[in-house]
C-alpha atoms as a PDB file:
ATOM      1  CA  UNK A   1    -183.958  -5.428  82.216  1.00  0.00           C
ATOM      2  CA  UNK A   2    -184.358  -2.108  80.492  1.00  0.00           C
ATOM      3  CA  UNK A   3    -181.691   0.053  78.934  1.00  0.00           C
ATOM      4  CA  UNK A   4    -180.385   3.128  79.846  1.00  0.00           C
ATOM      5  CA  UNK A   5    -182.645   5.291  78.010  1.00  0.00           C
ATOM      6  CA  UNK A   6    -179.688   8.061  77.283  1.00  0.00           C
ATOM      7  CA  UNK A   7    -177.465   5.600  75.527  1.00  0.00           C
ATOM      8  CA  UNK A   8    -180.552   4.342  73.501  1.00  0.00           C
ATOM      9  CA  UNK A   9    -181.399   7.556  72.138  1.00  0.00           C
ATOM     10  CA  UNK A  10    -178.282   8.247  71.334  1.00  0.00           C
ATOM     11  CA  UNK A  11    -177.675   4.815  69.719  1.00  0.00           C
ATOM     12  CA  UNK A  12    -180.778   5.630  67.564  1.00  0.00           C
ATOM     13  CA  UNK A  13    -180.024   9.258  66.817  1.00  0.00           C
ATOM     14  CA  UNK A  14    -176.862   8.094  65.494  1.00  0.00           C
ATOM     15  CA  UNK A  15    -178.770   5.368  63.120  1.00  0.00           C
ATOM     16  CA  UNK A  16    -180.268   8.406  61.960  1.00  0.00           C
ATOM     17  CA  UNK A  17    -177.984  10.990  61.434  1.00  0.00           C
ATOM     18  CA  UNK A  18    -179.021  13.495  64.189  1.00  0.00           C
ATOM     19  CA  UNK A  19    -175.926  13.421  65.193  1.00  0.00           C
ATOM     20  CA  UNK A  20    -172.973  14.209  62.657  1.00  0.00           C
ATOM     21  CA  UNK A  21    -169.454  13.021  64.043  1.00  0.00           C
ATOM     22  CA  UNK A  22    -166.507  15.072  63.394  1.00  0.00           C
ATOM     23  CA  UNK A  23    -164.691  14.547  60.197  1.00  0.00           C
ATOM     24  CA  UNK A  24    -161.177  13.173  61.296  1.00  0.00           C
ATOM     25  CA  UNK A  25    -158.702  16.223  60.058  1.00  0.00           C
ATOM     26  CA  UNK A  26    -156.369  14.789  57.197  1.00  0.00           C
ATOM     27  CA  UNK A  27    -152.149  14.665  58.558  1.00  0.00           C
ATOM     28  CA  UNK A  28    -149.202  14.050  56.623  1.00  0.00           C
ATOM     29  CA  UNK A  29    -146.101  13.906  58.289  1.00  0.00           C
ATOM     30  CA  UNK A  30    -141.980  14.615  56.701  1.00  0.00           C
ATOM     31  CA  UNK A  31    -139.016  13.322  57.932  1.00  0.00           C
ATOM     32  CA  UNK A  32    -135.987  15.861  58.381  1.00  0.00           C
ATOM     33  CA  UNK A  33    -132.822  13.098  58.259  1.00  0.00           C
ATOM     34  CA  UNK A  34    -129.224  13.463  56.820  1.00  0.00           C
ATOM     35  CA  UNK A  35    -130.150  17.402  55.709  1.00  0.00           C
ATOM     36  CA  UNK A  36    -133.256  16.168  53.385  1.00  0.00           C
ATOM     37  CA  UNK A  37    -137.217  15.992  53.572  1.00  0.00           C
ATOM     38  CA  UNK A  38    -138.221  12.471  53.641  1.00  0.00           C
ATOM     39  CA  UNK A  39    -140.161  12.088  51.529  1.00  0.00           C
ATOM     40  CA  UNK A  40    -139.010  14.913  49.686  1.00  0.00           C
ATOM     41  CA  UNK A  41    -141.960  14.816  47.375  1.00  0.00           C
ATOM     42  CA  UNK A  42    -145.688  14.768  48.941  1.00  0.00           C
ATOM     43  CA  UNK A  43    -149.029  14.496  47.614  1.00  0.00           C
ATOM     44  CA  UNK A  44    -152.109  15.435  49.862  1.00  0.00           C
ATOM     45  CA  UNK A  45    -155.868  16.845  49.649  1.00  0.00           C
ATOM     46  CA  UNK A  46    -156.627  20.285  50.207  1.00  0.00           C
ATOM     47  CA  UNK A  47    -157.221  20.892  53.768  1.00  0.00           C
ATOM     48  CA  UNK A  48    -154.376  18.338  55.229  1.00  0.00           C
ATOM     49  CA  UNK A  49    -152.173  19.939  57.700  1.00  0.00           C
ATOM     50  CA  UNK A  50    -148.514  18.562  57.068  1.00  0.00           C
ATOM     51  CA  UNK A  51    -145.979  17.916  60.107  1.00  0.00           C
ATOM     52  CA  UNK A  52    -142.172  18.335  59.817  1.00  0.00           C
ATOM     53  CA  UNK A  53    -140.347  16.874  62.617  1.00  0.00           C
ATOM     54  CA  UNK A  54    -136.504  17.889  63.150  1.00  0.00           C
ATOM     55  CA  UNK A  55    -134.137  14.573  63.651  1.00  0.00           C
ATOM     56  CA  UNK A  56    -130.830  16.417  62.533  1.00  0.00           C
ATOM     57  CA  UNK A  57    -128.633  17.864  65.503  1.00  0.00           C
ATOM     58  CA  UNK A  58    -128.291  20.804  63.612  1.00  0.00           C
ATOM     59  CA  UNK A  59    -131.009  23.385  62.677  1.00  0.00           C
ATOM     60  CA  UNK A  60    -133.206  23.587  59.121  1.00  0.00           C
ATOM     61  CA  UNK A  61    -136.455  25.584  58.434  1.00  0.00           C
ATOM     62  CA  UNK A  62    -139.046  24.731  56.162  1.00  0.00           C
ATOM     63  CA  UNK A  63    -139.786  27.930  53.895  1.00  0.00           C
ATOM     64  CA  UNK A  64    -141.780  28.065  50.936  1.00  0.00           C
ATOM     65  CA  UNK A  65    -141.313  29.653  47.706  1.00  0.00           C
ATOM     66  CA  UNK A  66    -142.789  32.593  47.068  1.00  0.00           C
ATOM     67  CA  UNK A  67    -143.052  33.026  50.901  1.00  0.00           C
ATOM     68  CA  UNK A  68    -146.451  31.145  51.174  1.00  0.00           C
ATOM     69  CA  UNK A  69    -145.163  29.552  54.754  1.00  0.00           C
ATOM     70  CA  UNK A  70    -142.000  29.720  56.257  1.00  0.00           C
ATOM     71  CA  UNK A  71    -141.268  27.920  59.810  1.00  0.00           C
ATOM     72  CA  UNK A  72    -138.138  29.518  61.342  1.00  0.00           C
ATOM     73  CA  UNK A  73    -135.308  27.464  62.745  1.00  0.00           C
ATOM     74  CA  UNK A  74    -136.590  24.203  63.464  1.00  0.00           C
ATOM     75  CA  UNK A  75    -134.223  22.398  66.554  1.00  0.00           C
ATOM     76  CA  UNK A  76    -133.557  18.997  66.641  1.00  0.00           C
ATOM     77  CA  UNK A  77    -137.220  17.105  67.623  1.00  0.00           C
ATOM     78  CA  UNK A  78    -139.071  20.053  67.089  1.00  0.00           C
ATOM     79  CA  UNK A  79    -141.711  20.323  64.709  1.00  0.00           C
ATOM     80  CA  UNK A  80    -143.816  22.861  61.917  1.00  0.00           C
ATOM     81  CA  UNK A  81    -147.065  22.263  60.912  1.00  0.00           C
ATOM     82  CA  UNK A  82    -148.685  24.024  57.999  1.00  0.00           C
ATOM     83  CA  UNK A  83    -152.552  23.267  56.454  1.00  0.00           C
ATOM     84  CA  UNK A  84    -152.894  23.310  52.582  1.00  0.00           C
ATOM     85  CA  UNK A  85    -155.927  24.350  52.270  1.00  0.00           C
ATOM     86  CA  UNK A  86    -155.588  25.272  48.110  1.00  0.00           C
ATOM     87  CA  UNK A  87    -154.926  23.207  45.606  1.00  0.00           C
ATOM     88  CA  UNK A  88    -151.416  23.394  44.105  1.00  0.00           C
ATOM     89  CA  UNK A  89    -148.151  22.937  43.676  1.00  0.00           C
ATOM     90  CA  UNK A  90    -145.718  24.248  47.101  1.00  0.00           C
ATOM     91  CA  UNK A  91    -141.469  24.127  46.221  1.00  0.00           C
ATOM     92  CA  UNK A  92    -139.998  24.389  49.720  1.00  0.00           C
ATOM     93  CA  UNK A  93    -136.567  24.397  51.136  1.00  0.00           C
ATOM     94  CA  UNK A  94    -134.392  24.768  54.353  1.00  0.00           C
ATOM     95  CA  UNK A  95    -132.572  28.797  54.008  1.00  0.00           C
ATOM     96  CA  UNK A  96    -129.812  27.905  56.845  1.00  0.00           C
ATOM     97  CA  UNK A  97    -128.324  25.568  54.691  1.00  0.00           C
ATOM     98  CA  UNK A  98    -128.371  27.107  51.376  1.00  0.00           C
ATOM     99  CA  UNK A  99    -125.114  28.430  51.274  1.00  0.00           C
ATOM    100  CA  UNK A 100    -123.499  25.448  52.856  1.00  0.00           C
ATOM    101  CA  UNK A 101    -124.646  22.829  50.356  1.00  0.00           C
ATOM    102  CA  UNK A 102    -123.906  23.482  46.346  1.00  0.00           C
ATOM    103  CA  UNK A 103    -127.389  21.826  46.015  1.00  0.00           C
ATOM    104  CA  UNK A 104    -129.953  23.283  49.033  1.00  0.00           C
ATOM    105  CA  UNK A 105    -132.300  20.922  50.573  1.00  0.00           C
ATOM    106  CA  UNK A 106    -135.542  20.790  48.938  1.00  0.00           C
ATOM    107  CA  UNK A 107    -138.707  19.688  48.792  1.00  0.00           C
ATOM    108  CA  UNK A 108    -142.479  19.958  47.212  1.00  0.00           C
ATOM    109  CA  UNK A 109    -146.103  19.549  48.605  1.00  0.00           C
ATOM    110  CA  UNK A 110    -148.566  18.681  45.856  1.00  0.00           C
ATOM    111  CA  UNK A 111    -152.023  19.829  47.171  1.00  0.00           C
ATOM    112  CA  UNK A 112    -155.018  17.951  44.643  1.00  0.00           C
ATOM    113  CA  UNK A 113    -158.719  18.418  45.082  1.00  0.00           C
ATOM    114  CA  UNK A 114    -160.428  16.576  48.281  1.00  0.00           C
ATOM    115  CA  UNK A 115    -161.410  13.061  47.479  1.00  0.00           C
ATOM    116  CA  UNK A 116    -158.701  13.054  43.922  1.00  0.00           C
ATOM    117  CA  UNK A 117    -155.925  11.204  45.543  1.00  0.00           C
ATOM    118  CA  UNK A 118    -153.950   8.895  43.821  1.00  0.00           C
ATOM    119  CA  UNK A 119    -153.611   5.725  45.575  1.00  0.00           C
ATOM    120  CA  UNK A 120    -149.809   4.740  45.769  1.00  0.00           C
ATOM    121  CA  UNK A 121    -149.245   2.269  42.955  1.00  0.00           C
ATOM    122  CA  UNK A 122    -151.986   2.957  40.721  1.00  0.00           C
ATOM    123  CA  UNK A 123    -151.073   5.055  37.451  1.00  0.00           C
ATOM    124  CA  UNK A 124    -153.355   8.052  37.143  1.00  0.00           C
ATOM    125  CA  UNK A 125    -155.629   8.009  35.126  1.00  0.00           C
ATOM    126  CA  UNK A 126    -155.624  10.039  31.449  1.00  0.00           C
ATOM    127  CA  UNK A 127    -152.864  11.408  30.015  1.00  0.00           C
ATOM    128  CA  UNK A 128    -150.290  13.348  32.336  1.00  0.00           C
ATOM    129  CA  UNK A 129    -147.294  15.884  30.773  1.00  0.00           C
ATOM    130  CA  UNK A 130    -145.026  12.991  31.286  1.00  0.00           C
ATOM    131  CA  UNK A 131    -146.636  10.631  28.270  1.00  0.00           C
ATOM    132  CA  UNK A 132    -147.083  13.733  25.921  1.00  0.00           C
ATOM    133  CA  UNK A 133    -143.226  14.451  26.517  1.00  0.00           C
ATOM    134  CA  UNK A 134    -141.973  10.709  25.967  1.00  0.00           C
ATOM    135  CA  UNK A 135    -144.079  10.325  22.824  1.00  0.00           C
ATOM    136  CA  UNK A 136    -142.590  13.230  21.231  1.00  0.00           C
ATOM    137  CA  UNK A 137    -139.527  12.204  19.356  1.00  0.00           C
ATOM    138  CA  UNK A 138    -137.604  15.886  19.485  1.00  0.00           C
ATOM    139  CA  UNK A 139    -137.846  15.443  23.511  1.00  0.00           C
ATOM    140  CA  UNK A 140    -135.445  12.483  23.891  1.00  0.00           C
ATOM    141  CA  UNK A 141    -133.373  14.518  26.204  1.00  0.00           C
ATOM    142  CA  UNK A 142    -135.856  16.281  28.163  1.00  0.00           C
ATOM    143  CA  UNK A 143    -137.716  13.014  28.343  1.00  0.00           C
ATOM    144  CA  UNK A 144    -134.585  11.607  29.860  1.00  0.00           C
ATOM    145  CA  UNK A 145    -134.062  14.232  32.632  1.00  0.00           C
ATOM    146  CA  UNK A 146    -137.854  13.666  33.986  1.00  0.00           C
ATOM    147  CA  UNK A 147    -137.571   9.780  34.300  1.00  0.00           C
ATOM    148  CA  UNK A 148    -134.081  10.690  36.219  1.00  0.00           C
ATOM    149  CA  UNK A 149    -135.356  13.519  38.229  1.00  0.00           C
ATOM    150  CA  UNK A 150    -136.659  13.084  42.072  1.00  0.00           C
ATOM    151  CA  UNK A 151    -139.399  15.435  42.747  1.00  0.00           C
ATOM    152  CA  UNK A 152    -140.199  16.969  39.007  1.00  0.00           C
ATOM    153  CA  UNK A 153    -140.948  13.478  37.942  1.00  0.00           C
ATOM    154  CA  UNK A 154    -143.846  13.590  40.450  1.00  0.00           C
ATOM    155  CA  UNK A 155    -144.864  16.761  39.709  1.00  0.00           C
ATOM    156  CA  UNK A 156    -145.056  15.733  35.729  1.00  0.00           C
ATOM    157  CA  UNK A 157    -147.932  13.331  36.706  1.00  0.00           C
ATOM    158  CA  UNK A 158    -149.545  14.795  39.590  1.00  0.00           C
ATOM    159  CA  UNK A 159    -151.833  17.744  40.251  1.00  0.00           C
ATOM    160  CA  UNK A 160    -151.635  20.377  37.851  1.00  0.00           C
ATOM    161  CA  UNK A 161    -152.743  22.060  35.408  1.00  0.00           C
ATOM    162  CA  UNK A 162    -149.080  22.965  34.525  1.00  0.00           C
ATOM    163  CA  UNK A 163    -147.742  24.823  31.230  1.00  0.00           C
ATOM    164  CA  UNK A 164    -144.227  23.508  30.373  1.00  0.00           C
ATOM    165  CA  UNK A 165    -141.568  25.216  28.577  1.00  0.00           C
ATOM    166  CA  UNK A 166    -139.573  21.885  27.263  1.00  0.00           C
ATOM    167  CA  UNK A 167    -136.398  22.630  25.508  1.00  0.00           C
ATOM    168  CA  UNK A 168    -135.902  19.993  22.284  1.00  0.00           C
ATOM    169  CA  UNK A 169    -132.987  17.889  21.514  1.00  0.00           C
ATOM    170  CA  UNK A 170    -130.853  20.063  19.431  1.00  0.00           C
ATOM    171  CA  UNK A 171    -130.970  22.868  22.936  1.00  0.00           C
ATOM    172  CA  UNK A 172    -129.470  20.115  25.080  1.00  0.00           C
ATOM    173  CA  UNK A 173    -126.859  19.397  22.738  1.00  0.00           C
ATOM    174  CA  UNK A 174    -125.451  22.798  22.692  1.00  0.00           C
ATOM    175  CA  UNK A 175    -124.441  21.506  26.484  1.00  0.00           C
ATOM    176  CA  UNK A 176    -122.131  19.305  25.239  1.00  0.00           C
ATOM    177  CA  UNK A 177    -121.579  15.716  26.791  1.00  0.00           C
ATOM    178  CA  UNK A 178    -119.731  15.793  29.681  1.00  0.00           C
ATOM    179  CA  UNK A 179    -121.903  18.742  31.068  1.00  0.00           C
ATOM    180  CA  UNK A 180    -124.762  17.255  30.158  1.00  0.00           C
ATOM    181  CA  UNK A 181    -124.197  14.356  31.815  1.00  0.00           C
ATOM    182  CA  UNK A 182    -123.370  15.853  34.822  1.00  0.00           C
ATOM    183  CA  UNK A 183    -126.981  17.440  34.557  1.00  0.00           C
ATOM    184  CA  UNK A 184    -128.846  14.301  34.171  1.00  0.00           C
ATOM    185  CA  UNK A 185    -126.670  12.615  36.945  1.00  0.00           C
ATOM    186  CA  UNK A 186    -127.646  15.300  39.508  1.00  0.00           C
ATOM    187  CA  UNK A 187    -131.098  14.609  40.583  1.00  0.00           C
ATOM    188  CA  UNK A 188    -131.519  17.897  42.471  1.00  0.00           C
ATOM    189  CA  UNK A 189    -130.555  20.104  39.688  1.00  0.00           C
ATOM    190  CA  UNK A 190    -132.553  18.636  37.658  1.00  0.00           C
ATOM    191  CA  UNK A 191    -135.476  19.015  39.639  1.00  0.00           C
ATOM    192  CA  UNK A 192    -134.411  23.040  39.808  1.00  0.00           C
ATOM    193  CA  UNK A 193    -133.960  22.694  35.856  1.00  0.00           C
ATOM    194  CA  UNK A 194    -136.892  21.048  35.233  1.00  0.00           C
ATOM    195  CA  UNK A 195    -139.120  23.281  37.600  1.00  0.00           C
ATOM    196  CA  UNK A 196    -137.840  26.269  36.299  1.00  0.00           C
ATOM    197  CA  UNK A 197    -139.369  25.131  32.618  1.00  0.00           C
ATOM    198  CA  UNK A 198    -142.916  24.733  34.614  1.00  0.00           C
ATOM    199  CA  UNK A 199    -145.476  27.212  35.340  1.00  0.00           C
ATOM    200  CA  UNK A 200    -148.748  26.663  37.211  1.00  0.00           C
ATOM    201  CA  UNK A 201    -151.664  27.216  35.074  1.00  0.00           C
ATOM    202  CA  UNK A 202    -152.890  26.080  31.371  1.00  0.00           C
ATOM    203  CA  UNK A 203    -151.332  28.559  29.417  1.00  0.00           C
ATOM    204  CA  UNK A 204    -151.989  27.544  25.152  1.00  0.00           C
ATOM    205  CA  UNK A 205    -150.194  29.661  22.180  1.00  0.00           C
ATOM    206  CA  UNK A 206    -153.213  32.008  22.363  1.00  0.00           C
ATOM    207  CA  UNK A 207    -153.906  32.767  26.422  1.00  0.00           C
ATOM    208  CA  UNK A 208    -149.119  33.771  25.787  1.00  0.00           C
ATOM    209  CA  UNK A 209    -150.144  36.147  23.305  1.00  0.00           C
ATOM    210  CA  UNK A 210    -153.439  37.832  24.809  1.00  0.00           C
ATOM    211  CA  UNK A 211    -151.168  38.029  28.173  1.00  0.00           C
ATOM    212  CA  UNK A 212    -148.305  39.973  26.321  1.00  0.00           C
ATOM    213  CA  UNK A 213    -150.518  42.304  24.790  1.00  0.00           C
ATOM    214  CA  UNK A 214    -152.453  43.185  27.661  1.00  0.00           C
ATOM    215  CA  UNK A 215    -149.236  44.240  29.059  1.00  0.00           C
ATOM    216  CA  UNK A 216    -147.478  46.184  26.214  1.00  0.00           C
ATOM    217  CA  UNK A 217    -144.998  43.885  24.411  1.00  0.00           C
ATOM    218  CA  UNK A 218    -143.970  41.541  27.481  1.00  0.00           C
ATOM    219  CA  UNK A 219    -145.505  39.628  30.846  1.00  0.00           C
ATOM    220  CA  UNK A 220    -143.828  37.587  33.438  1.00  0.00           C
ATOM    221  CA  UNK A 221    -144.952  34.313  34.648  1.00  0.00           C
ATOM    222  CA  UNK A 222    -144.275  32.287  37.965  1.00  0.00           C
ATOM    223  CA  UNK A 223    -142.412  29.286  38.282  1.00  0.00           C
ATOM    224  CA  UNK A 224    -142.158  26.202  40.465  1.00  0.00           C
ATOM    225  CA  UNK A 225    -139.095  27.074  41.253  1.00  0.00           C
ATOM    226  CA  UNK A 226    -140.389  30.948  42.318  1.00  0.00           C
ATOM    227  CA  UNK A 227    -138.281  32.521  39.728  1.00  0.00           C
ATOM    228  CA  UNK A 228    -139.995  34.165  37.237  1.00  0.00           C
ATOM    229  CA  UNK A 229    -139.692  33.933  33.096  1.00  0.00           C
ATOM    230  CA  UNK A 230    -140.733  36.815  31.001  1.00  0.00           C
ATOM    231  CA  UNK A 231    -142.876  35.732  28.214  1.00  0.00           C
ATOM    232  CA  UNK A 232    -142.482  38.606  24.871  1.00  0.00           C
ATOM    233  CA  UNK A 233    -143.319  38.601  20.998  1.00  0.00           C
ATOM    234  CA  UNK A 234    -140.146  39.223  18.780  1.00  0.00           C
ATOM    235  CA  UNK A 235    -141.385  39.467  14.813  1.00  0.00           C
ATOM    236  CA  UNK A 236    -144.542  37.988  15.774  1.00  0.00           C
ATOM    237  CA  UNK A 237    -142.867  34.790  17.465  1.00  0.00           C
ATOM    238  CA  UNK A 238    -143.678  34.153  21.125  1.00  0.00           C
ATOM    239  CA  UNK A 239    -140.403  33.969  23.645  1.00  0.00           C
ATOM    240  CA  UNK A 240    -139.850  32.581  26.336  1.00  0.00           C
ATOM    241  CA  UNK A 241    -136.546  34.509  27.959  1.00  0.00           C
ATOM    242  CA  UNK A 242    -134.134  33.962  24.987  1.00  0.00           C
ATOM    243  CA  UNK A 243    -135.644  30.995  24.003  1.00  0.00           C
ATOM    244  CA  UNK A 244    -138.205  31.186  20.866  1.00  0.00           C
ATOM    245  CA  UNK A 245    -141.501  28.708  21.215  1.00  0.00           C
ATOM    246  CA  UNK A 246    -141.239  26.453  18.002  1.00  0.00           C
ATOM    247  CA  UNK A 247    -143.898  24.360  18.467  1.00  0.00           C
ATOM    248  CA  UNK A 248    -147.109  24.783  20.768  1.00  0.00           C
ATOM    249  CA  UNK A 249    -150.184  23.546  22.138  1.00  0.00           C
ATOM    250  CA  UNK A 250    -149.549  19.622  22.904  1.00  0.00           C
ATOM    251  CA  UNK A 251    -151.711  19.361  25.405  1.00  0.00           C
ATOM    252  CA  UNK A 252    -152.283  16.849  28.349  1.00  0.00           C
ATOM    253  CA  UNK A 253    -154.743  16.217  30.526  1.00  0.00           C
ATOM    254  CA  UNK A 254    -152.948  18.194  33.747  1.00  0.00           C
ATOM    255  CA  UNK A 255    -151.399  20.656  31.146  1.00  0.00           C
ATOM    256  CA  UNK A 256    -149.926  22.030  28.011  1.00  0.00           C
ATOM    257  CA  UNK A 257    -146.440  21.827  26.434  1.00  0.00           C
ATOM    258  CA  UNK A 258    -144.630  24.287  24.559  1.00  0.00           C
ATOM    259  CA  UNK A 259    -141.401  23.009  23.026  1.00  0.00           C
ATOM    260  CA  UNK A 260    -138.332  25.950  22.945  1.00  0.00           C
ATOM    261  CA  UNK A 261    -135.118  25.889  21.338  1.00  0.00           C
ATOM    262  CA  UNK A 262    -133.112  26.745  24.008  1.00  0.00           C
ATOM    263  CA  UNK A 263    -132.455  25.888  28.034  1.00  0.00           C
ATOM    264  CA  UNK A 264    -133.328  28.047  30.255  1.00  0.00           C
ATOM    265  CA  UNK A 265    -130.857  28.387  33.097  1.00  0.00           C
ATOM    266  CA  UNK A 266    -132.110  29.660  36.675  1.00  0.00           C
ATOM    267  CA  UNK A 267    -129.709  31.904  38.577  1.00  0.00           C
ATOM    268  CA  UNK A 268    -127.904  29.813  41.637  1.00  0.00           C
ATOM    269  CA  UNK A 269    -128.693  26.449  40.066  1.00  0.00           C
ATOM    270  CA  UNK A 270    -124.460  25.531  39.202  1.00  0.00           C
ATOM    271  CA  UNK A 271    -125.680  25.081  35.759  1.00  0.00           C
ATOM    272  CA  UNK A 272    -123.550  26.476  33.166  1.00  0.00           C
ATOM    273  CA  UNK A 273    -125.500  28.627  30.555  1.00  0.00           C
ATOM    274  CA  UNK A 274    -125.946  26.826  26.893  1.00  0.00           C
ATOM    275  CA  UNK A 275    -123.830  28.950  24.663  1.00  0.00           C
ATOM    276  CA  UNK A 276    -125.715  30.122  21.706  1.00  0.00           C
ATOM    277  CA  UNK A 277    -124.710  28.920  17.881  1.00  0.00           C
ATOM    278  CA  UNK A 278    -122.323  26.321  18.979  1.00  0.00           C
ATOM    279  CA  UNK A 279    -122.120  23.148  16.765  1.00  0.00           C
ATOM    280  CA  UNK A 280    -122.908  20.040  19.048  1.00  0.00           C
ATOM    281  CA  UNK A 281    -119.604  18.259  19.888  1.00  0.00           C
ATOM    282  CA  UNK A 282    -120.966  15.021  18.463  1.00  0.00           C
ATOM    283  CA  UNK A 283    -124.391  14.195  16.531  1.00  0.00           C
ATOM    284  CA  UNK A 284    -127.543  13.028  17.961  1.00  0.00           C
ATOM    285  CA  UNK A 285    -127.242   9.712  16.623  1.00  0.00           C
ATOM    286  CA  UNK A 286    -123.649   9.616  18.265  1.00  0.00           C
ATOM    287  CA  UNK A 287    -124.504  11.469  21.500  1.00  0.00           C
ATOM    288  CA  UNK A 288    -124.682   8.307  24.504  1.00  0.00           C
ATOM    289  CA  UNK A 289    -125.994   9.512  27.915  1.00  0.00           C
ATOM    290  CA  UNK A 290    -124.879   7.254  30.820  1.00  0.00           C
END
């Protein structure tokens, strides 16, 4: 018996090629549950159109810093769906509940390159900001507060490139114990703290300076957080808000690092500001973080 001609052409264009099937669009979907993003950290290709879905009785949006997308009140079983088409690094959060909550809801999209996705469970290749931060020893503290954070740890090893602004030891210790504790026990604060030290883009020593001068004596730079930090040259010494760079240039295979000697505190994050010139309440070797 012969074959339907139709389907054998098409069975042999296909063999061939003639006929290109359409490439199945790349979805990622969030969980809005107990007034958080589930996960609250997400890593996709460029071009993958992420879904929020609503399960709360009670309303959140999904806004981005910056303004980049912003979804409106979300009801309960509704849903927002946004495309990343860029690659990059998105810090989102829900605006109805900001007031409410001493720590808003928030969370992060991390957009890589098509076809650069790490596969859950495999450590990325090279080296990421997070092993050039643990290996140096006057980052003990800082080092501490990315292994403890939620989405900043992800960030540290993902996507990128990122320029960091890491405060050393003695910085921290200004903090004194029992506040710093509370810091490093508060995983959403630190993930404000921590994003508020990061800047998208490879920024070295040299790229700080030529920006400042291009600009008269002082240039502002974005953060993760969508707060800005303005970069200026004091006596020939690059700053970083009040903090002074004192070492620069370690550099990682998603970024650099630039170590300061002081924290720096965003506005609205219930962190206390470091005072300045105060003699730590205990030394380092005595200092125990729970």
């Amino acid at each position: 018996m012969k074959g339907n001609p139709v389907i054998l052409w098409l069975a042999a264009a296909l063999a061939i090629g003639l006929i290109a099937l359409p490439a199945l669009a790349a979805t990622a979907a969030v969980e809005i549950r107990g007034g958080a993003y589930h996960p609250a950290s997400l890593t996709v290709e460029e071009n993958t159109t992420v879904t929020w879905t609503n399960y709360d009785t009670v309303s959140h949006t999904v806004t981005g810093t910056g303004g980049a997308f912003d979804s409106g009140p979300i009801e309960q079983n509704e849903t927002f769906n946004y495309t990343f088409t860029g690659t990059g690094t998105y810090p989102y959060g829900c605006t109805l509940n900001a007031s409410t909550q001493r720590t808003p809801m928030q969370g992060v999209v991390i957009v890589v390159p098509e076809g650069m996705m790490v596969t859950p469970g495999e450590e990325p290749e090279g080296v990421t900001l997070a092993d050039v931060i643990a290996q140096d020893e006057n980052l003990t503290t800082f080092t501490a507060a990315v292994e403890r954070a939620g989405l900043a740890q992800t960030v540290f090893v993902s996507g990128g490139p990122y320029t960091v602004f890491a405060p050393d030891d003695a910085a921290f210790e200004t903090f004194g114990n029992e506040t710093l504790a509370g810091i490093l026990n508060d995983t959403a604060m630190l993930d404000t703290l921590l994003m508020y030290h990061m800047v998208e883009g490879n920024y070295t020593a040299e790229d700080l300076m030529t920006e400042v001068n291009a600009t008269g004596n002082e240039t502002v730079l974005s953060t993760l957080t969508g707060d800005t930090l303005s970069i200026s040259v004091a006596n020939g010494t690059l700053m970083v808000e009040n903090a002074t760079i004192v070492a620069s240039d370690i550099t990682a295979d998603n970024g650099v690092v630039h170590i300061i000697d002081r924290v720096l505190v965003p506005l609205g994050s219930g962190i206390g500001e470091a005072p300045e010139n105060v003699t730590p309440e205990v030394t380092p070797a005595e200092r125990v973080i729970p």
